[in-house]
Protein backbone atom coordinates (compact mmCIF):
# COMPACT_ATOMS: atom_id res chain seq x y z
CA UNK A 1 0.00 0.00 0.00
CA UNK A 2 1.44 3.48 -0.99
CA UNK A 3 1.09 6.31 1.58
CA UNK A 4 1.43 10.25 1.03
CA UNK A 5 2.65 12.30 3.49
CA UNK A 6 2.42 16.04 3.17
CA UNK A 7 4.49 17.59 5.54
CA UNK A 8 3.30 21.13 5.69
CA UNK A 9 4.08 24.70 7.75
CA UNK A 10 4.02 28.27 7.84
CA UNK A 11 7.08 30.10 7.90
CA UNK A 12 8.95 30.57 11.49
CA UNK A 13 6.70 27.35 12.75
CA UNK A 14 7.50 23.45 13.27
CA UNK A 15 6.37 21.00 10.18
CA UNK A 16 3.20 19.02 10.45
CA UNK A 17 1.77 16.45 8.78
CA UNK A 18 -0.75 14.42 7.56
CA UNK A 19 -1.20 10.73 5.94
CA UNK A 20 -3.14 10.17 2.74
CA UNK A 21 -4.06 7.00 0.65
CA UNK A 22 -3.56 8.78 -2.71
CA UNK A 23 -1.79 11.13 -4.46
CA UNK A 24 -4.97 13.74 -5.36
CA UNK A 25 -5.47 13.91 -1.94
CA UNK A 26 -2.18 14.84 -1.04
CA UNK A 27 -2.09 17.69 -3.71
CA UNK A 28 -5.29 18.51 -2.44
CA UNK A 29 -5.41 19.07 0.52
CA UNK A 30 -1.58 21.08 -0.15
CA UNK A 31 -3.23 23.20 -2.70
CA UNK A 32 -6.16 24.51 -0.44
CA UNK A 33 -3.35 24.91 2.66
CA UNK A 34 -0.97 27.06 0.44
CA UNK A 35 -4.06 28.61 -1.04
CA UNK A 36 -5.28 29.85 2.55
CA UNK A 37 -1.80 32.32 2.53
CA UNK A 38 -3.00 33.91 -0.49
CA UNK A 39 -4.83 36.44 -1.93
CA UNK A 40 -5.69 35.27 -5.34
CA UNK A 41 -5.07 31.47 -5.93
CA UNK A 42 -6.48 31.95 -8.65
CA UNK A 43 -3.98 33.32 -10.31
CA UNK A 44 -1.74 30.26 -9.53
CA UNK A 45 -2.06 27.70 -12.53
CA UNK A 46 -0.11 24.26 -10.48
CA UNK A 47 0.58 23.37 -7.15
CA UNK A 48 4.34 23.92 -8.09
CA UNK A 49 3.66 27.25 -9.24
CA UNK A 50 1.85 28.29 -5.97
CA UNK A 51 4.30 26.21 -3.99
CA UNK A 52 7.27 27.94 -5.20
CA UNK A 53 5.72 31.39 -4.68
CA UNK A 54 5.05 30.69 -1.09
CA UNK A 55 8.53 29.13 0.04
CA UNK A 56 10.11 32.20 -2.09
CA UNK A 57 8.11 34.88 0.34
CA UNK A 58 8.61 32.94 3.23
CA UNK A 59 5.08 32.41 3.56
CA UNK A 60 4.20 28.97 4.25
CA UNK A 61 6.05 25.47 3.07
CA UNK A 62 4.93 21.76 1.98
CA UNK A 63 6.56 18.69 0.85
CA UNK A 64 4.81 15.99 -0.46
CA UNK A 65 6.56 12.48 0.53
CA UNK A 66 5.38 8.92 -0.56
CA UNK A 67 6.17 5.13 1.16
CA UNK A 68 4.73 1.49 0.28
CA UNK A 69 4.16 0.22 3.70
């Protein structure tokens, strides 16, 4: 069974995280987290995009990890 982890934070705080059984839930739930530090996520066409913008400001940070367990 494969696992995603998405280790998330915002910037100056510890990482968190959270186990999912697939990979659209993972980017899921990492797009609406990132999304929250934003004011128009809109205007962010992928996850990368929108990921890279937030680590760049120092605004919040995710990784997405996966295991077979």
């Amino acid at each position: 069974m494969k696992v995603y982890i998405v280790l998330f934070r915002q910037s100056g705080d510890d990482y968190q995280a959270l186990a999912f059984s697939n990979s659209e839930k993972a980017n899921g739930f990492a797009r609406e987290y990132l999304e929250s530090f934003v004011s128009n996520p809109q205007d962010f066409d992928t996850l990368d995009d929108l990921e890279f913008y937030c680590a760049d400001n120092d605004i919040a940070y995710i990784d997405i990890v996966s295991n077979n367990i």
